[in-house]
C-alpha atoms as a PDB file:
ATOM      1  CA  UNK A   1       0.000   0.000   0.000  1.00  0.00           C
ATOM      2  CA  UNK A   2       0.911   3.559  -0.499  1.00  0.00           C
ATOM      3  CA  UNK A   3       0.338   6.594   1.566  1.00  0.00           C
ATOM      4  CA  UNK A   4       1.026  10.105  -0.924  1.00  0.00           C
ATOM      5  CA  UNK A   5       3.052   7.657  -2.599  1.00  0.00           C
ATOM      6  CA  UNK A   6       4.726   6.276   0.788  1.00  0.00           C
ATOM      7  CA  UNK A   7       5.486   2.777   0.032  1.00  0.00           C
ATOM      8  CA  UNK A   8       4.417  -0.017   2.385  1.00  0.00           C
ATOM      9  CA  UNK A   9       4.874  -3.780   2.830  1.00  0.00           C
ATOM     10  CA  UNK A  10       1.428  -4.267   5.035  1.00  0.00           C
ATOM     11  CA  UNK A  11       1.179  -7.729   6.811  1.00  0.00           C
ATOM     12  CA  UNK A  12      -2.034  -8.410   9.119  1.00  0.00           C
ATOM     13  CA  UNK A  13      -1.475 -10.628  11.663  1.00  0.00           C
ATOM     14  CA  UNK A  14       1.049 -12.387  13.820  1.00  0.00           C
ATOM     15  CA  UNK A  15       4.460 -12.569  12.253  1.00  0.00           C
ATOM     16  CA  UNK A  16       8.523 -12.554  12.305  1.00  0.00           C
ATOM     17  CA  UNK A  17       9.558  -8.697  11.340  1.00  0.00           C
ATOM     18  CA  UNK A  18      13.234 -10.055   9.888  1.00  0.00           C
ATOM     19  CA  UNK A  19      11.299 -12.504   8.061  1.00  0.00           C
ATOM     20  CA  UNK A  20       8.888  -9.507   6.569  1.00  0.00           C
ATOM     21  CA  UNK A  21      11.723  -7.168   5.852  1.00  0.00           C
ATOM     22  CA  UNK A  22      13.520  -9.660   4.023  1.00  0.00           C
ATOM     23  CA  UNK A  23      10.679  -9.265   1.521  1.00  0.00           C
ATOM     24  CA  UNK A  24      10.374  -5.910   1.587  1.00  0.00           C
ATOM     25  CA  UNK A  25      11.897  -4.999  -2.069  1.00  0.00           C
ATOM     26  CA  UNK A  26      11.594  -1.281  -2.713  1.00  0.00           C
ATOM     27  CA  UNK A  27       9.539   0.046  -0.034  1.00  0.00           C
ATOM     28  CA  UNK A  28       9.971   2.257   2.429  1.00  0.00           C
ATOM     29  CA  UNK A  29       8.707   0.053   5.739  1.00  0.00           C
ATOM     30  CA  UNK A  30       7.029  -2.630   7.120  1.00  0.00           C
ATOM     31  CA  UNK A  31       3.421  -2.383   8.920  1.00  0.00           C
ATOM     32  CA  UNK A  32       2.543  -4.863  10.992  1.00  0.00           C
ATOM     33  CA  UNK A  33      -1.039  -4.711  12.212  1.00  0.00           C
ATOM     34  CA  UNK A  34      -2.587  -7.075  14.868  1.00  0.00           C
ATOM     35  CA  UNK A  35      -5.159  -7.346  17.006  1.00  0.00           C
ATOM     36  CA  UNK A  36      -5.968  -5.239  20.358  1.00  0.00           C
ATOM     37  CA  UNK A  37      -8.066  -5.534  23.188  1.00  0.00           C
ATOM     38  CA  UNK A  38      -9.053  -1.783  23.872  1.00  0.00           C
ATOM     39  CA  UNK A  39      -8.227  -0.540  20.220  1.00  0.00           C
ATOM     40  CA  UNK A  40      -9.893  -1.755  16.241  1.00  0.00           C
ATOM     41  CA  UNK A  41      -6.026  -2.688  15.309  1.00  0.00           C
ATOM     42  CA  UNK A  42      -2.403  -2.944  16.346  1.00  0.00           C
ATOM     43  CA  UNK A  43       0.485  -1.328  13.942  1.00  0.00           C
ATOM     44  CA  UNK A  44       4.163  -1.843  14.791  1.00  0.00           C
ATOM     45  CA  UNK A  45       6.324   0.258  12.078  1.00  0.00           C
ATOM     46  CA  UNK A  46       9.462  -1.192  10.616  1.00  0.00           C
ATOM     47  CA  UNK A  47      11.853   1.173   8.573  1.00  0.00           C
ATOM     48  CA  UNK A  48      13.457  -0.657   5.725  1.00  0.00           C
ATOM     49  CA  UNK A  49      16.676  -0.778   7.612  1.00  0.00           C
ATOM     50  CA  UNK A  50      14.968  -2.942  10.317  1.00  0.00           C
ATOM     51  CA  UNK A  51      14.638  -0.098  12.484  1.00  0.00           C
ATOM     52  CA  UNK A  52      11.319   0.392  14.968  1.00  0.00           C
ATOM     53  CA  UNK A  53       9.667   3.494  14.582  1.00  0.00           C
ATOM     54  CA  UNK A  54       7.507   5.157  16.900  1.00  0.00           C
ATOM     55  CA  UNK A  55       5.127   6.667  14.416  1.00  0.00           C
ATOM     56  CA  UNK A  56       4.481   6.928  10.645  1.00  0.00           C
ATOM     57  CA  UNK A  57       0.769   8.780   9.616  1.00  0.00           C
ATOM     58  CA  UNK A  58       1.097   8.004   6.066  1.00  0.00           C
ATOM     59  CA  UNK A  59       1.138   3.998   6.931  1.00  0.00           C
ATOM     60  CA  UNK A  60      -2.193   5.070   9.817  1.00  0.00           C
ATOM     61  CA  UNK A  61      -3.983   6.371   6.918  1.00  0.00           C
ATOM     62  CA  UNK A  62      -2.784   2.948   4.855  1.00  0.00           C
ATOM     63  CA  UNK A  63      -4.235   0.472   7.570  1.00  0.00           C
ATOM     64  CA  UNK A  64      -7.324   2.505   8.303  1.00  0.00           C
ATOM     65  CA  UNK A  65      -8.308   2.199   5.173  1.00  0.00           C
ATOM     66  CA  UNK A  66      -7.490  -1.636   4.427  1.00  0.00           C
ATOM     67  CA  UNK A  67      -9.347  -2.271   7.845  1.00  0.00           C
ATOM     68  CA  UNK A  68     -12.800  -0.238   6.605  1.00  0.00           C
ATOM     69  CA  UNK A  69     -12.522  -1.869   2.663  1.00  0.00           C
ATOM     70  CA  UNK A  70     -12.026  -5.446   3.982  1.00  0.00           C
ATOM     71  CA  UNK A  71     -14.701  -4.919   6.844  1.00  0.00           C
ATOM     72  CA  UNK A  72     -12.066  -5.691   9.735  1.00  0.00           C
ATOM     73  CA  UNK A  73     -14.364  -2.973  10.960  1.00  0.00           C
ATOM     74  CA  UNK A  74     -17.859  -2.629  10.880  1.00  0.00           C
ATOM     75  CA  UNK A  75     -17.496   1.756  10.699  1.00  0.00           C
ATOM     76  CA  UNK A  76     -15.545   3.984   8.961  1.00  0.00           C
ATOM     77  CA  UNK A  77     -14.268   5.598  12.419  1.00  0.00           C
ATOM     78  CA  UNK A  78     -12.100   3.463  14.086  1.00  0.00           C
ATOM     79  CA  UNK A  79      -8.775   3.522  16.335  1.00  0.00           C
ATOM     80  CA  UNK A  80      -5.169   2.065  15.965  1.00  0.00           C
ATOM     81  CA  UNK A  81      -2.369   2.017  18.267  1.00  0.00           C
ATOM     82  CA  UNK A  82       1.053   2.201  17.846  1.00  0.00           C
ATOM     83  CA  UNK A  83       3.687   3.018  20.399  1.00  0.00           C
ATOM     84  CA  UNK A  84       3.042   6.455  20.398  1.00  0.00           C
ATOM     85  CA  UNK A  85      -0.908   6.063  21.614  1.00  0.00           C
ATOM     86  CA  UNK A  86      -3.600   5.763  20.269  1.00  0.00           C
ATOM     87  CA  UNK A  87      -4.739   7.585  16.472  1.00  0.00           C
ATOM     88  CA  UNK A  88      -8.500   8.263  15.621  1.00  0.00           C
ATOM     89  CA  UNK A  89      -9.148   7.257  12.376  1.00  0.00           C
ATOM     90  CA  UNK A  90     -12.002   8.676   9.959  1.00  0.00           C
ATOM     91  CA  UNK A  91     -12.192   6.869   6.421  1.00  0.00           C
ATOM     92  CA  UNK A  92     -13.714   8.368   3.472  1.00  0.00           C
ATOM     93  CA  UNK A  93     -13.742   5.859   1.090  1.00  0.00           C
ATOM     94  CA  UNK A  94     -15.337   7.436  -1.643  1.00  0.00           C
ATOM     95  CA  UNK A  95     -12.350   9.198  -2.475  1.00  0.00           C
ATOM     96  CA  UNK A  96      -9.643   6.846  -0.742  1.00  0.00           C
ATOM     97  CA  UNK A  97      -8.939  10.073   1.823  1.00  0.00           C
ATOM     98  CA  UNK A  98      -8.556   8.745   5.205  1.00  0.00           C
ATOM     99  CA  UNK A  99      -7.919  11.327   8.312  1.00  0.00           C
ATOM    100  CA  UNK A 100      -6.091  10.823  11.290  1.00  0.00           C
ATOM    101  CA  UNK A 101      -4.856  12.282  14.353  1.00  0.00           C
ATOM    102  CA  UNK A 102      -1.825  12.480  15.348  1.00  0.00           C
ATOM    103  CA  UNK A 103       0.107  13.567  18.993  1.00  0.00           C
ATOM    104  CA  UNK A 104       0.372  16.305  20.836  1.00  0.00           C
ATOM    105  CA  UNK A 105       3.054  18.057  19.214  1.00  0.00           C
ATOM    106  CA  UNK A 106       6.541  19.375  21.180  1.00  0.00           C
ATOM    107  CA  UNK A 107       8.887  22.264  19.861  1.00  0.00           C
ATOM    108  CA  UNK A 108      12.230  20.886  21.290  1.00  0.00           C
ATOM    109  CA  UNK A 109      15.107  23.497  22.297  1.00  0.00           C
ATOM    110  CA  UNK A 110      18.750  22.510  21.739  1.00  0.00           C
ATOM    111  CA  UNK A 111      18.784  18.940  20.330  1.00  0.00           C
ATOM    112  CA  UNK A 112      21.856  19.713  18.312  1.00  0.00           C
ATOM    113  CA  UNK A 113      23.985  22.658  18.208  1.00  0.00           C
ATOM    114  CA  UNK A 114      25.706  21.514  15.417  1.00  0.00           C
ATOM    115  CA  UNK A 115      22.720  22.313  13.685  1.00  0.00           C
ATOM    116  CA  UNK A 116      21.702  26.029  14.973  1.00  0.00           C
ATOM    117  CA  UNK A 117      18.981  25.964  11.736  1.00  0.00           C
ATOM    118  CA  UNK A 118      16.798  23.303  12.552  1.00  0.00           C
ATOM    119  CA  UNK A 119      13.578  23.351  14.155  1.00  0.00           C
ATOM    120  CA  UNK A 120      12.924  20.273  16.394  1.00  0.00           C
ATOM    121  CA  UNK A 121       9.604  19.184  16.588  1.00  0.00           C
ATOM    122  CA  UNK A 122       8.517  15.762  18.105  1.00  0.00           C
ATOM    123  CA  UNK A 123       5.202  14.039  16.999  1.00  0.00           C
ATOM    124  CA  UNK A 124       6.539  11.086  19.017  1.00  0.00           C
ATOM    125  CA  UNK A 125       9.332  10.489  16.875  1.00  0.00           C
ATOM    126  CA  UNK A 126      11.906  12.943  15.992  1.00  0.00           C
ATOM    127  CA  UNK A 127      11.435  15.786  13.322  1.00  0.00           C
ATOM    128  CA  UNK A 128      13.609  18.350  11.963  1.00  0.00           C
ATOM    129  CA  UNK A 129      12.667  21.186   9.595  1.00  0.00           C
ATOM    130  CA  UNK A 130      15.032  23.022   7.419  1.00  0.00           C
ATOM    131  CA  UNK A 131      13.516  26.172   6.382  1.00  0.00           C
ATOM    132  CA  UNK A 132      14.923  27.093   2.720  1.00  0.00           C
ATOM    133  CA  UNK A 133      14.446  29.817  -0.253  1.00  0.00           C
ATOM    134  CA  UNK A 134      16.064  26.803  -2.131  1.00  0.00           C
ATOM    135  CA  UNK A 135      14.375  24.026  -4.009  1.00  0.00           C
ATOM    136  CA  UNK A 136      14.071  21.885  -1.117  1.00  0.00           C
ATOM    137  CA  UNK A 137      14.899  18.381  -3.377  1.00  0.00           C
ATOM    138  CA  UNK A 138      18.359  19.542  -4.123  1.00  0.00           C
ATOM    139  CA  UNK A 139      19.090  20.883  -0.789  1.00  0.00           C
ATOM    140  CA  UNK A 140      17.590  17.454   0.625  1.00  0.00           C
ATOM    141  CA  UNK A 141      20.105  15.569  -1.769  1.00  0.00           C
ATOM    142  CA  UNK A 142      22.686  18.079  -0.423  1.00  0.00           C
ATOM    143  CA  UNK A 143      22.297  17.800   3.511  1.00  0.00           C
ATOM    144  CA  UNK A 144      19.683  14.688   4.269  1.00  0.00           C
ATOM    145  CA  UNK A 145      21.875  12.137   4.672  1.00  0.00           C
ATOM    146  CA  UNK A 146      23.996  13.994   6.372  1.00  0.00           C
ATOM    147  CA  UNK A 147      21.636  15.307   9.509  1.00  0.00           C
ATOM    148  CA  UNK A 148      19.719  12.545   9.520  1.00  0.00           C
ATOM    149  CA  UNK A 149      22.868  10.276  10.694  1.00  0.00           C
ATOM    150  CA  UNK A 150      24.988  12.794  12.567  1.00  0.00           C
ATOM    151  CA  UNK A 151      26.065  11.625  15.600  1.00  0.00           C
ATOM    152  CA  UNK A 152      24.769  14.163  17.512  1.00  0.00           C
ATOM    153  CA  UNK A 153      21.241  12.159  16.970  1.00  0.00           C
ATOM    154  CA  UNK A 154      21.894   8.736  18.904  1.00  0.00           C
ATOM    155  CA  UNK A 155      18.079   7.578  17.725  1.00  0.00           C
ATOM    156  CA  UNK A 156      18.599   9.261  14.354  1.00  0.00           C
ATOM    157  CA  UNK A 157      16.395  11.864  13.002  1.00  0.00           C
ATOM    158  CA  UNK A 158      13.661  12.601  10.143  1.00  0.00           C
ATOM    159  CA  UNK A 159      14.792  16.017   8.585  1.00  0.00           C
ATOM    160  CA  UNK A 160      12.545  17.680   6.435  1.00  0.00           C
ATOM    161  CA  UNK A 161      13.522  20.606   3.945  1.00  0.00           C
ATOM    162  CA  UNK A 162      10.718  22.881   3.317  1.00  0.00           C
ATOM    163  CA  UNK A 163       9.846  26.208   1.456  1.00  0.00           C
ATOM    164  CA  UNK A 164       7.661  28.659   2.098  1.00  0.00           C
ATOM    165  CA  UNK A 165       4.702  28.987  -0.679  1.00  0.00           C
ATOM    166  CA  UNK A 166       2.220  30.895   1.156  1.00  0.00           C
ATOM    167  CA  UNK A 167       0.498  32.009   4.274  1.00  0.00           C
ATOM    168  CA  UNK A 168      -0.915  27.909   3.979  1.00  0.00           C
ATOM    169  CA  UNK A 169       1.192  26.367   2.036  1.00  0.00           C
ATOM    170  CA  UNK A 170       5.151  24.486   1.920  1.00  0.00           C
ATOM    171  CA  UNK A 171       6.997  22.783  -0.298  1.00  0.00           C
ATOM    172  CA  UNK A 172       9.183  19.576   1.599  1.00  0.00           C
ATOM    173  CA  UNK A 173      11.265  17.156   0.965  1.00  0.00           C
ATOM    174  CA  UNK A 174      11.931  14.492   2.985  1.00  0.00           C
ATOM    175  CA  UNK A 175      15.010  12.152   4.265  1.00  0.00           C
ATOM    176  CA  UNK A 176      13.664   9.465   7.087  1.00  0.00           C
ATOM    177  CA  UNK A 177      16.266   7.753   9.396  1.00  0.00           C
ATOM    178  CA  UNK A 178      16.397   4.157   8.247  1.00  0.00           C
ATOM    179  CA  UNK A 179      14.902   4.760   5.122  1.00  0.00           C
ATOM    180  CA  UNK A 180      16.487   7.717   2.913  1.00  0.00           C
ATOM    181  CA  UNK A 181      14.931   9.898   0.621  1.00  0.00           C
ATOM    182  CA  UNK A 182      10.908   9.489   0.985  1.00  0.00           C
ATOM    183  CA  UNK A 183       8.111  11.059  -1.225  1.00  0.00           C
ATOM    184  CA  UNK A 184       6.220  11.590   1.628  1.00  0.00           C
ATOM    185  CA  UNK A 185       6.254  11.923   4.996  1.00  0.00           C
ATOM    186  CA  UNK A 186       3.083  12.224   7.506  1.00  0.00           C
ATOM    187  CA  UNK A 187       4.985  13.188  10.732  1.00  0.00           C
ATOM    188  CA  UNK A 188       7.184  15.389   8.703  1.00  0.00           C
ATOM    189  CA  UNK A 189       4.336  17.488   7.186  1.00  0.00           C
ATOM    190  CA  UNK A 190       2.920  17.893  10.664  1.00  0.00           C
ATOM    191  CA  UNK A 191       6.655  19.160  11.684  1.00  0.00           C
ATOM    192  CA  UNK A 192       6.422  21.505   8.913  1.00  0.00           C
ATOM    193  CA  UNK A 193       3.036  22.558  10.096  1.00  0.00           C
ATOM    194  CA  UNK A 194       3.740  23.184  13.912  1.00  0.00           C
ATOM    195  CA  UNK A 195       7.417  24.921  12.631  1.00  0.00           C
ATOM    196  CA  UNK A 196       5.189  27.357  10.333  1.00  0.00           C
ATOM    197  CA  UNK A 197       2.864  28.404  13.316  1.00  0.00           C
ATOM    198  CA  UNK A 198       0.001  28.680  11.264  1.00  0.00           C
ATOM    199  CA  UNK A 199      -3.015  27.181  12.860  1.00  0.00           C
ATOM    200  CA  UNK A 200      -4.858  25.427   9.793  1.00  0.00           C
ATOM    201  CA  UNK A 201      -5.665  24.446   7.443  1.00  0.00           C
ATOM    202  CA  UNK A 202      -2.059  24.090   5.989  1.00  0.00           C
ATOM    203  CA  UNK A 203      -1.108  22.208   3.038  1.00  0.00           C
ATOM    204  CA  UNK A 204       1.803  20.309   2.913  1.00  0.00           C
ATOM    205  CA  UNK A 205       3.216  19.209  -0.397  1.00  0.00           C
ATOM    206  CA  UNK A 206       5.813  16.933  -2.163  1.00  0.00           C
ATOM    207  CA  UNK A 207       6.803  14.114  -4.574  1.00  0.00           C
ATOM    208  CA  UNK A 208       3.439  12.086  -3.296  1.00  0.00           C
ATOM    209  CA  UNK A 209       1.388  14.420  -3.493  1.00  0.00           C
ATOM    210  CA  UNK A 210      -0.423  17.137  -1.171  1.00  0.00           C
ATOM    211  CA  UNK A 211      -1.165  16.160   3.059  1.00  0.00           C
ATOM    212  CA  UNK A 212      -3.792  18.813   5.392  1.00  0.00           C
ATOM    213  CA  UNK A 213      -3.228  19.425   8.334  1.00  0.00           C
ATOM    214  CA  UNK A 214      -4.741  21.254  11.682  1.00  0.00           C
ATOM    215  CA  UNK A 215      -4.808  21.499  14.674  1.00  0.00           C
ATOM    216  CA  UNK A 216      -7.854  20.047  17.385  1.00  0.00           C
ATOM    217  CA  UNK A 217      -9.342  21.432  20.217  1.00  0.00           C
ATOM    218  CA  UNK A 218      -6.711  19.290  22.897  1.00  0.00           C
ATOM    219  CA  UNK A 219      -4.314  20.820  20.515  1.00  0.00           C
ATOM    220  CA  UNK A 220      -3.218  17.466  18.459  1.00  0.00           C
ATOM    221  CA  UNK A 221      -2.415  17.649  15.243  1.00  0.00           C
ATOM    222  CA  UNK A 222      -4.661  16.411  12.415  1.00  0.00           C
ATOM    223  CA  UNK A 223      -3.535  14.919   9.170  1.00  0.00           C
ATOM    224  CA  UNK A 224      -5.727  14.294   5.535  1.00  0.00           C
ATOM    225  CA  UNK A 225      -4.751  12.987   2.906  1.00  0.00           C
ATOM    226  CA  UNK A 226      -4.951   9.743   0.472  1.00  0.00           C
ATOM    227  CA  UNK A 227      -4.226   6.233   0.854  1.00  0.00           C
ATOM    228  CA  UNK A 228      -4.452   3.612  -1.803  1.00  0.00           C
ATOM    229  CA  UNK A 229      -3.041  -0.051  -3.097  1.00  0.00           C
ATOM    230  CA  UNK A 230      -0.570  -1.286  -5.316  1.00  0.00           C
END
């Protein structure tokens, strides 16, 4: 499946990760969704490299949406956990648009000083935004690899280069720990949003295609955008 053209090896049920990955071919991670007792489903997120991430809304939006089209679910609201908490879900699945919402978002002082241009923003896993005049694909293919494994980061971090197109708007491009060079990321548009301190709706856009965001009334950020198969 495919999130804004977020690539995703999804596997319901019980299973061996290593196994999984070892079939993963060209996408980006590995989904695995399984039961829960309090929530609809359970997804664990593998990065390509075999890495566990804490969050990924582009693969929510994937699983919500397999759950409601198989009838997993009997509604087309539902919840999903992952080790960040617990997402709502809201599936619209006339037009394969599925929202979500995501954490409580935290601005985060002094991560690096190595860095001094980065914005830190954690949506339970670590975000950095790069604000640029550039194009932000060739500063991505200048810097990404570069932040995203210094040192400095001992968990890694998801750095996202974005330009300014409007009051609502950005341009990003995205470079994911264990992964690389994305089309899309969900917890990096958020970033973007919460670094832009506009309060919604804000567009997000790149390779994939365009992500929504705002914010709630407990103040947790809220991501739209599509989710289809391959």
């Amino acid at each position: 499946m495919h999130g804004a053209s977020n690539r995703f090896l999804v596997h319901f049920g019980e299973a061996n990760p290593e196994t999984l990955l070892s079939q993963i071919g060209e996408a980006d991670g590995l989904l695995l969704v399984t039961k829960d007792q309090e929530t609809d489903a359970c997804m664990r997120i593998f990065n390509a490299d075999g890495q566990e991430a804490e969050q990924c809304g582009n693969g929510l939006r994937c699983v919500a949406l397999h759950l409601v089209r198989s009838k997993l679910v009997q509604s087309n609201t539902l919840t999903i956990r992952t080790l960040v908490g617990v997402s709502e879900c809201v599936v619209r699945e006339s037009c394969n648009e599925v929202e979500v919402t995501l954490s409580i978002p935290k601005i985060e002082e002094n991560v690096s000083l190595a860095f001094p241009k980065l914005v830190y923003v954690n949506m339970g896993n670590p975000n950095a935004v790069y604000w640029t005049d550039e194009e932000p694909l060739s500063l991505r293919e200048e810097l990404g690899k570069t932040i995203a494994k210094d040192v400095t980061f001992k968990e890694g971090m998801n750095v996202h280069f974005a330009r300014r197109d409007g009051e609502q708007y950005a341009t990003c491009a995205s470079h994911e720990r264990g992964v690389g060079d994305t089309h899309a990321s969900g917890t990096g548009g958020a970033a973007v949003f919460v670094a832009s301190g506009a309060q919604g709706p804000f567009y997000v856009s790149s390779l994939g295609g365009t992500l929504t965001y705002r914010y709630n009334e407990l103040g947790e950020v809220i991501m739209a955008g599509p989710a289809g198969y391959e």
